[in-house]
PDB file of N, CA and C in Angstrom:
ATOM      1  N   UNK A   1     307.908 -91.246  96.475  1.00  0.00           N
ATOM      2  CA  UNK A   1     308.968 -90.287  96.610  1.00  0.00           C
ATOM      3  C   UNK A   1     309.494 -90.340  98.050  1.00  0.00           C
ATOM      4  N   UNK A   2     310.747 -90.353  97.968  1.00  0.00           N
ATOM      5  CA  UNK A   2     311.325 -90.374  99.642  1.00  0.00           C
ATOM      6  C   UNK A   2     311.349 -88.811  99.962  1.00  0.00           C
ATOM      7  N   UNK A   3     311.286 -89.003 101.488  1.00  0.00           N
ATOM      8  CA  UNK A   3     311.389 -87.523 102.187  1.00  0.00           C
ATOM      9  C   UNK A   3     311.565 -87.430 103.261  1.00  0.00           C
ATOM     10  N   UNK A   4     312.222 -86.813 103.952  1.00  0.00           N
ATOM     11  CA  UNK A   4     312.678 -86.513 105.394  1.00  0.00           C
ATOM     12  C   UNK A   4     311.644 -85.598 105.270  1.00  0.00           C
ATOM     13  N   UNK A   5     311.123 -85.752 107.007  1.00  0.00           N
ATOM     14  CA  UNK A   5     310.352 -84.555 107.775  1.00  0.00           C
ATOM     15  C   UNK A   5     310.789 -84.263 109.087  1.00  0.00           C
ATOM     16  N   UNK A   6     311.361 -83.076 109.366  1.00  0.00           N
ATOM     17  CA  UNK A   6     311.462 -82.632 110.598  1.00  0.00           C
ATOM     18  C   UNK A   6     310.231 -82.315 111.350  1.00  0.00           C
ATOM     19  N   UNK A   7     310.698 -83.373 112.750  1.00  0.00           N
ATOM     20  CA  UNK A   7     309.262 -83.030 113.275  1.00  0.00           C
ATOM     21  C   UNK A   7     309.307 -82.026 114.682  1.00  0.00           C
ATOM     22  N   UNK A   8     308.064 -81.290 114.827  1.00  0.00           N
ATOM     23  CA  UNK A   8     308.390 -80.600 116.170  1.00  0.00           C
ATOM     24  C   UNK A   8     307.352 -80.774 117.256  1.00  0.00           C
ATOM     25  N   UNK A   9     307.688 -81.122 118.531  1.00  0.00           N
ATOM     26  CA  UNK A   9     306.832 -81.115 119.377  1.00  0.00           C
ATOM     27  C   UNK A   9     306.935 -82.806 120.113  1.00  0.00           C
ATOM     28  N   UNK A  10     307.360 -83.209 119.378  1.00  0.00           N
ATOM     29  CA  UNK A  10     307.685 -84.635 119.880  1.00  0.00           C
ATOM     30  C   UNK A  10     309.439 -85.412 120.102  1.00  0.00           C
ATOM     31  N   UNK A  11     309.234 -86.837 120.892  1.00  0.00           N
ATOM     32  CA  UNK A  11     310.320 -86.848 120.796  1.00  0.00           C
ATOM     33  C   UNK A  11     311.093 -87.415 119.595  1.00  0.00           C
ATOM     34  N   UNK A  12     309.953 -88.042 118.775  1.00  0.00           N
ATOM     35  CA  UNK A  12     311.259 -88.612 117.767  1.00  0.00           C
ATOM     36  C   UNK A  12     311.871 -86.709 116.636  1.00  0.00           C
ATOM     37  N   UNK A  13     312.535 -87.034 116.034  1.00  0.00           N
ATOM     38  CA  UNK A  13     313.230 -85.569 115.512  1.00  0.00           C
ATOM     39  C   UNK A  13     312.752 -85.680 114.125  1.00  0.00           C
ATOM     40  N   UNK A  14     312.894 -87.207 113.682  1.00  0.00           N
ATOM     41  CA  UNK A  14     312.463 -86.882 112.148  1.00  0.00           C
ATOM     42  C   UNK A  14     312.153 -88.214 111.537  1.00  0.00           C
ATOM     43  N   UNK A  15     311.428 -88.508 110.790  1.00  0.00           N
ATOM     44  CA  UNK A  15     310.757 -89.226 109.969  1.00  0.00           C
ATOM     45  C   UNK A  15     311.102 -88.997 108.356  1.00  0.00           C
ATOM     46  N   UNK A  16     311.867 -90.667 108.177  1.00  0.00           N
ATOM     47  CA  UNK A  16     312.386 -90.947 107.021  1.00  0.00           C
ATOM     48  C   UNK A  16     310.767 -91.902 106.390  1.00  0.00           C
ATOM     49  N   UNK A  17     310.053 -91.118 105.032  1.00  0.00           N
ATOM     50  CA  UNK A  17     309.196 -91.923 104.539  1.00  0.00           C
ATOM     51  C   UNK A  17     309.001 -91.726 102.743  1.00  0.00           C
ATOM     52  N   UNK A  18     308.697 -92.887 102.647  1.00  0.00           N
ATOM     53  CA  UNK A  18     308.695 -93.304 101.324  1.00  0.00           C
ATOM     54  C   UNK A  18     306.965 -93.860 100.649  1.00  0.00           C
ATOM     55  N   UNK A  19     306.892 -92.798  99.474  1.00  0.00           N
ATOM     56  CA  UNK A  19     305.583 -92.969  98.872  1.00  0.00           C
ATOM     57  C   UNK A  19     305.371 -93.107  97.871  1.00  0.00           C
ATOM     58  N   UNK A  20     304.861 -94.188  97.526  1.00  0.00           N
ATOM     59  CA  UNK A  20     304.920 -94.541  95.461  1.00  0.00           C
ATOM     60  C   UNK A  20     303.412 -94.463  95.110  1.00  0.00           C
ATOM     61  N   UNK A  21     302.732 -93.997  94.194  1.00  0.00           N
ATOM     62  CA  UNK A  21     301.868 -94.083  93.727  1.00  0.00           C
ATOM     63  C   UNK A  21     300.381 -93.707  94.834  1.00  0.00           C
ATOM     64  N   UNK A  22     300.634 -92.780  95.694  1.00  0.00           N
ATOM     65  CA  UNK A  22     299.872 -93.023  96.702  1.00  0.00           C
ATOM     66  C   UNK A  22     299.791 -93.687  97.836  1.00  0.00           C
ATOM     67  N   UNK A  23     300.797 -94.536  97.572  1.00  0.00           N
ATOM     68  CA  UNK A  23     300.541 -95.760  98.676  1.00  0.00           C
ATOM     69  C   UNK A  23     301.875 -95.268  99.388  1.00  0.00           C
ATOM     70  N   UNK A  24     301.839 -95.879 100.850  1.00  0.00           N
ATOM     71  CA  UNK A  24     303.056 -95.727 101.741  1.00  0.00           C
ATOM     72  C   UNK A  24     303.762 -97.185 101.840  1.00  0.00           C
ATOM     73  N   UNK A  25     305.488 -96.739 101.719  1.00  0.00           N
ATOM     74  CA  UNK A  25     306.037 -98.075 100.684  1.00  0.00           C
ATOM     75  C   UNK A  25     306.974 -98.102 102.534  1.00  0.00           C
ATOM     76  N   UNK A  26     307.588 -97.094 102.821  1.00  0.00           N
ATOM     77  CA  UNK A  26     308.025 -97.140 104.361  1.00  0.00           C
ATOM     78  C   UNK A  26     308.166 -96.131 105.071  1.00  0.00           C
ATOM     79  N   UNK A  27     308.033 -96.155 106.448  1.00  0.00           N
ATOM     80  CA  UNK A  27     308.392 -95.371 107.433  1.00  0.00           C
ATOM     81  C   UNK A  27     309.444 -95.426 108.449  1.00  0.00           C
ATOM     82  N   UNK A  28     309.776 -94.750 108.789  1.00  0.00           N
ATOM     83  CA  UNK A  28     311.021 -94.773 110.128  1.00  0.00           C
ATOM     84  C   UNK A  28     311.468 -93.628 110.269  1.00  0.00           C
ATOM     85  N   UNK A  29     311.171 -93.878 112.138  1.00  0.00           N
ATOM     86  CA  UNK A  29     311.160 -92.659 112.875  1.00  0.00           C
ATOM     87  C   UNK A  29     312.990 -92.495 113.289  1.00  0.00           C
ATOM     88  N   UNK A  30     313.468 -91.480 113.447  1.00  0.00           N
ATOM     89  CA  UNK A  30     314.581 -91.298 114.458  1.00  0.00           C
ATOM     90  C   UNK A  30     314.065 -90.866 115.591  1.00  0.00           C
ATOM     91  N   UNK A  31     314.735 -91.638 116.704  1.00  0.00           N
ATOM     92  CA  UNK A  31     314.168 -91.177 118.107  1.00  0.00           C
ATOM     93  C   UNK A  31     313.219 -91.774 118.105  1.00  0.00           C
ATOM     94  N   UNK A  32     312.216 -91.120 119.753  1.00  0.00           N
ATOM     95  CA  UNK A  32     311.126 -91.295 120.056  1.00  0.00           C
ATOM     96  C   UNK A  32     310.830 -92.627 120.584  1.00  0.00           C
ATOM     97  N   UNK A  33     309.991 -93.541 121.248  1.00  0.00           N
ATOM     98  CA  UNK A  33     309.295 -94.527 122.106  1.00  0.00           C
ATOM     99  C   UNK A  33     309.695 -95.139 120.265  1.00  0.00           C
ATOM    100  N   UNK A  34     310.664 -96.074 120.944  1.00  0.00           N
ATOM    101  CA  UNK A  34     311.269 -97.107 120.234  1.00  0.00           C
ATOM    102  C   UNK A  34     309.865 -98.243 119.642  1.00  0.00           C
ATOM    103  N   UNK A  35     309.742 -98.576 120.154  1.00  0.00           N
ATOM    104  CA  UNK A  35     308.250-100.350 120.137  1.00  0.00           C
ATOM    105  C   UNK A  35     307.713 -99.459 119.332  1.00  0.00           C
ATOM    106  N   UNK A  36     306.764 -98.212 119.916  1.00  0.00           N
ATOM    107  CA  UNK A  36     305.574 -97.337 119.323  1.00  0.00           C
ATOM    108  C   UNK A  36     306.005 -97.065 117.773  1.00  0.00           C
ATOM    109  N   UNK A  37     307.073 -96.756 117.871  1.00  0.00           N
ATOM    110  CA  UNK A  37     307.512 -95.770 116.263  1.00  0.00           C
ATOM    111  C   UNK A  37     307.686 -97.101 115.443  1.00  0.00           C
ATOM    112  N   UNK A  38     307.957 -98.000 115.704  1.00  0.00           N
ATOM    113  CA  UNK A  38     308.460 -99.447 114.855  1.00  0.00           C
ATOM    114  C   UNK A  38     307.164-100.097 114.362  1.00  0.00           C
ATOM    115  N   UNK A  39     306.351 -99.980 115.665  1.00  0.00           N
ATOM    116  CA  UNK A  39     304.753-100.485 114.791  1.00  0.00           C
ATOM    117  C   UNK A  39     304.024 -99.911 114.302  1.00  0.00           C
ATOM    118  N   UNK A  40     304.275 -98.513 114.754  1.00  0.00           N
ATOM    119  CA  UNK A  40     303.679 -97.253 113.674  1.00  0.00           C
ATOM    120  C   UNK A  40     304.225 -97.532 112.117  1.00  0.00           C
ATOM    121  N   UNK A  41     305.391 -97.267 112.091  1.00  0.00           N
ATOM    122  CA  UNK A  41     306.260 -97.736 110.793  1.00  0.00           C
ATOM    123  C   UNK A  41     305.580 -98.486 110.262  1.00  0.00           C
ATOM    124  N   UNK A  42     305.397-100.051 110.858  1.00  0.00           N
ATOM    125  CA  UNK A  42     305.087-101.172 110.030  1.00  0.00           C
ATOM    126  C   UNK A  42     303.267-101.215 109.838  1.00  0.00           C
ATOM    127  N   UNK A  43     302.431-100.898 110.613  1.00  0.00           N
ATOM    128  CA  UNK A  43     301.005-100.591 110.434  1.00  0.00           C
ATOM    129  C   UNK A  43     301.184 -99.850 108.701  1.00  0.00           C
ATOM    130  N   UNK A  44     302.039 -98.498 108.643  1.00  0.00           N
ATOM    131  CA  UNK A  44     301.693 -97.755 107.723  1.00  0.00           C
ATOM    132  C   UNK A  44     302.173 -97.934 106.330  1.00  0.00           C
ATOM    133  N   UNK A  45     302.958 -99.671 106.178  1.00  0.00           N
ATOM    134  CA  UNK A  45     303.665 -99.752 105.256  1.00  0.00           C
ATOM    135  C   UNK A  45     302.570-100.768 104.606  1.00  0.00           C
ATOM    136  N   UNK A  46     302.533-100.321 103.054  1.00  0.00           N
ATOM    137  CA  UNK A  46     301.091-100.513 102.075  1.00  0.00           C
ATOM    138  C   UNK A  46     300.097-100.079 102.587  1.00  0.00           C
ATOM    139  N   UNK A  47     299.453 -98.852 103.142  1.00  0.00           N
ATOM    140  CA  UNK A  47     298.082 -98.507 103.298  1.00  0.00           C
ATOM    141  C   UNK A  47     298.429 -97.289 102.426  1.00  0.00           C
ATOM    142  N   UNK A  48     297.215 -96.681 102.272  1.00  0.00           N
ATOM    143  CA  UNK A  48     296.921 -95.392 101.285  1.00  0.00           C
ATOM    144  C   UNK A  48     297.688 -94.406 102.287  1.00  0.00           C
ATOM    145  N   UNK A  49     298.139 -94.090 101.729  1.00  0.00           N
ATOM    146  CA  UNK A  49     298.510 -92.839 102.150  1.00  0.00           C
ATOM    147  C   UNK A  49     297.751 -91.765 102.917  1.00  0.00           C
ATOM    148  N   UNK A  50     296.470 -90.920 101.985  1.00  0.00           N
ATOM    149  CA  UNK A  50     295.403 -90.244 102.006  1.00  0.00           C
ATOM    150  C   UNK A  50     295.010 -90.405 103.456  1.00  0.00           C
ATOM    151  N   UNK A  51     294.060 -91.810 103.379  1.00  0.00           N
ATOM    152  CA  UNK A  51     293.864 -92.555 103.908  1.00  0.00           C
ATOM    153  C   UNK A  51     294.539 -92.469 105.744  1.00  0.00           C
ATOM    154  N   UNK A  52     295.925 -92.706 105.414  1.00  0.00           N
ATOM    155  CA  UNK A  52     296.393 -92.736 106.813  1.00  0.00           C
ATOM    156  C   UNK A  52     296.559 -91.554 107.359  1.00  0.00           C
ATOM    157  N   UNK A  53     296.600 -90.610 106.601  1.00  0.00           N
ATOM    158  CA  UNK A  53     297.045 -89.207 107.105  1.00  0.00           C
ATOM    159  C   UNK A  53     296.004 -88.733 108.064  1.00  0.00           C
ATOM    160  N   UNK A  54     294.445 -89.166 107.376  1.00  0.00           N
ATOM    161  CA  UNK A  54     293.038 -88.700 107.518  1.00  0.00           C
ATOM    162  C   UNK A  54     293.261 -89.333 109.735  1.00  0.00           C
ATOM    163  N   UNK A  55     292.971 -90.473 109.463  1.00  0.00           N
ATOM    164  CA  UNK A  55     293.174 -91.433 110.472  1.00  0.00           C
ATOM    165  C   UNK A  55     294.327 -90.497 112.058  1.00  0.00           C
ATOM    166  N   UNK A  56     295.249 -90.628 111.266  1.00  0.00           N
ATOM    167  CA  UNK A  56     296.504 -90.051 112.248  1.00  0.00           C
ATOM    168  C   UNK A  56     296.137 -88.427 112.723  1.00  0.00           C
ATOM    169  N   UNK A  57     295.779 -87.515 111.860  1.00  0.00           N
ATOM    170  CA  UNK A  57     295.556 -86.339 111.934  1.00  0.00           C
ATOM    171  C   UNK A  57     294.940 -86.063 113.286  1.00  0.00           C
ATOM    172  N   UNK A  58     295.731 -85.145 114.259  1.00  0.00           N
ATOM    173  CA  UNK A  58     295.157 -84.666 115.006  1.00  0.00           C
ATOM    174  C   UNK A  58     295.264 -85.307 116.600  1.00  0.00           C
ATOM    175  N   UNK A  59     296.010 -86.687 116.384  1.00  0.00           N
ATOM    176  CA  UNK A  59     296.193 -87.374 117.702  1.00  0.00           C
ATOM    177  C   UNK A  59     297.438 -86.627 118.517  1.00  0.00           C
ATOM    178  N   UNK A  60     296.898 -86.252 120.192  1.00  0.00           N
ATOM    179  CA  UNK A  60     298.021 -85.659 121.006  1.00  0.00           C
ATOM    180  C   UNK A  60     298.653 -87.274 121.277  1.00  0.00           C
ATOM    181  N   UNK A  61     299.721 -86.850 122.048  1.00  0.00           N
ATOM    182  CA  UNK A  61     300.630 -87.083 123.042  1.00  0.00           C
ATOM    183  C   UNK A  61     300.226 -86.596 124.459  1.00  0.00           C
ATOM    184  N   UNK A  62     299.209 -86.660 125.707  1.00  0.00           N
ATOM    185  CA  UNK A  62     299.603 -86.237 126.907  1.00  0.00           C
ATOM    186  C   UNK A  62     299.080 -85.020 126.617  1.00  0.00           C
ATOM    187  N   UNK A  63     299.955 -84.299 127.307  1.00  0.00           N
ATOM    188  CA  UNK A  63     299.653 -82.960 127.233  1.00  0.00           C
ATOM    189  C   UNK A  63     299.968 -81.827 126.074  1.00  0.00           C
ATOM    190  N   UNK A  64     300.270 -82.732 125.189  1.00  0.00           N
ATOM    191  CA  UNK A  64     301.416 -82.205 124.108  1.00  0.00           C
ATOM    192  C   UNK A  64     299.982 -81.616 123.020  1.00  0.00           C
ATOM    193  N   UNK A  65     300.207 -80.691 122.291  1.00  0.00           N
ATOM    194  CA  UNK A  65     299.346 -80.269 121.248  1.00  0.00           C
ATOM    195  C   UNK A  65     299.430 -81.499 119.988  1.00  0.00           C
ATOM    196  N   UNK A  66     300.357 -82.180 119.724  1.00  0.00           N
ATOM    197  CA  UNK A  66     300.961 -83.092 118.650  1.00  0.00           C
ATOM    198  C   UNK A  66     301.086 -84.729 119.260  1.00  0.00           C
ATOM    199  N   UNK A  67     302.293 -85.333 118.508  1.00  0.00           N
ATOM    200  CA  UNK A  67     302.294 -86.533 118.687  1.00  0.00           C
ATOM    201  C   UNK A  67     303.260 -87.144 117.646  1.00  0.00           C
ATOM    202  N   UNK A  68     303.761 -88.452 117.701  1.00  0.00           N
ATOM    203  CA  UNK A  68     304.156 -89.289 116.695  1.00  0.00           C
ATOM    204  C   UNK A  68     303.416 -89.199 115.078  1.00  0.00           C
ATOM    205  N   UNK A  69     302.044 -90.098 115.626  1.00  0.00           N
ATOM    206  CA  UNK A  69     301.332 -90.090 114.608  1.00  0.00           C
ATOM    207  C   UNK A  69     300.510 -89.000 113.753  1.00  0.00           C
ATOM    208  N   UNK A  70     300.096 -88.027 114.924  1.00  0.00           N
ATOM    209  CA  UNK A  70     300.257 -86.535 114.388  1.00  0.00           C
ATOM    210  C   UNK A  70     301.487 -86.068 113.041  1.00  0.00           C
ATOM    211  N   UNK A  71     302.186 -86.009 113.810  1.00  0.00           N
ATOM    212  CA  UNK A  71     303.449 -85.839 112.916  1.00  0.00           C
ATOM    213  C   UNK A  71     303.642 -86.583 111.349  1.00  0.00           C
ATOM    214  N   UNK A  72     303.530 -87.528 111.487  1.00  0.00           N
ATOM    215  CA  UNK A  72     303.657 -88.671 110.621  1.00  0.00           C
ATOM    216  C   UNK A  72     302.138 -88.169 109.460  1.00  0.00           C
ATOM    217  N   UNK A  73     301.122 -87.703 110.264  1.00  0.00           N
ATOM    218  CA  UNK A  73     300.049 -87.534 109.039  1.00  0.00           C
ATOM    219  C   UNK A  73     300.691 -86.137 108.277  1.00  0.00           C
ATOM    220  N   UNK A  74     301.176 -85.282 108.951  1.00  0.00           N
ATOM    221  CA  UNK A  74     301.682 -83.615 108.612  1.00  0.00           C
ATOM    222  C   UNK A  74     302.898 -84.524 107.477  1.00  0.00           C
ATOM    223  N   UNK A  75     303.827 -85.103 108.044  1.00  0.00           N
ATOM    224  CA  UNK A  75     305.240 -85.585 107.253  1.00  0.00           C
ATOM    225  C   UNK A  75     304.569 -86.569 105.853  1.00  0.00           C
ATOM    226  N   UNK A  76     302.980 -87.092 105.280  1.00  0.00           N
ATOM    227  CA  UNK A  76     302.638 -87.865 104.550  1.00  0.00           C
ATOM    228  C   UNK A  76     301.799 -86.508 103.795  1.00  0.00           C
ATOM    229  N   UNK A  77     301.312 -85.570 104.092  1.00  0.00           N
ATOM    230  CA  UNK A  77     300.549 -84.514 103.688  1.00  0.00           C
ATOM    231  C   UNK A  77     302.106 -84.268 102.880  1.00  0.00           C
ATOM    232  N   UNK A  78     302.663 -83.813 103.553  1.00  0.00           N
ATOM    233  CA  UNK A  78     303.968 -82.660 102.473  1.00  0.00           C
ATOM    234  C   UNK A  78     304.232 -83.512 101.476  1.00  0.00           C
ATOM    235  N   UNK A  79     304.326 -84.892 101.905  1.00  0.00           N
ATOM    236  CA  UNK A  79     305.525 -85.612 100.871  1.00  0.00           C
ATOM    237  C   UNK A  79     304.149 -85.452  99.974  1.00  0.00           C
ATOM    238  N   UNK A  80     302.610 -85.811  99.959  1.00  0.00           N
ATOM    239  CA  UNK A  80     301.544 -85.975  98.921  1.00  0.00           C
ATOM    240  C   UNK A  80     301.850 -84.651  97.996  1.00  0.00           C
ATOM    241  N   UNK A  81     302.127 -83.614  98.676  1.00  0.00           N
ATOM    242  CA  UNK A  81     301.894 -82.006  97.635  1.00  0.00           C
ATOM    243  C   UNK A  81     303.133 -81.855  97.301  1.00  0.00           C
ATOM    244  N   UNK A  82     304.157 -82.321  97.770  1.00  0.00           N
ATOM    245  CA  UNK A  82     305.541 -81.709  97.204  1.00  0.00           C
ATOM    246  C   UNK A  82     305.739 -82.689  96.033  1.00  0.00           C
ATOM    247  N   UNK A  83     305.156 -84.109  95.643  1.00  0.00           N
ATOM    248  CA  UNK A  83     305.436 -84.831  94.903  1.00  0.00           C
ATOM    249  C   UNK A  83     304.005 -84.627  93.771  1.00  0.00           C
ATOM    250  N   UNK A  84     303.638 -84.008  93.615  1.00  0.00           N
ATOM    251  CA  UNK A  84     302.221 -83.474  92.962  1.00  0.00           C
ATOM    252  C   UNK A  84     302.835 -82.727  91.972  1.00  0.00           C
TER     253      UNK A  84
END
């Protein structure tokens, strides 16, 4: 299922991602550390979903409470329950 997630606390704004059957089919960030968000993207395209969320969950940025990949596990959590 595709889904936009608005993200807060970081710089990219929002995360366009796509999930079929569990699995993560693509990602892409708007904004944010260009290189970082592109290999984030491509790392997370065919892994479990579940899986990556578990992994990502909880990583800062600096001083930041959040993060990219933070974000990205919160934006793979919604799309898992809203498509449930």
């Amino acid at each position: 299922m595709k889904t936009t997630y608005i993200t807060t606390g970081t710089c990219a704004r929002r995360i366009e991602l796509d999930i079929e059957g569990g699995i993560v089919k693509s990602v892409e960030f708007t904004d944010g550390c260009d290189g970082n968000a592109k290999g984030l993207a491509r790392l997370m395209e065919g892994a479990d979903a579940r899986a990556a969320a578990d992994k990502l969950r909880g990583i800062r940025c600096g001083h930041r409470d959040t993060s990219c990949p933070d974000q990205l596990a919160l934006a793979i959590e919604d799309n898992l329950k809203n498509s449930a």
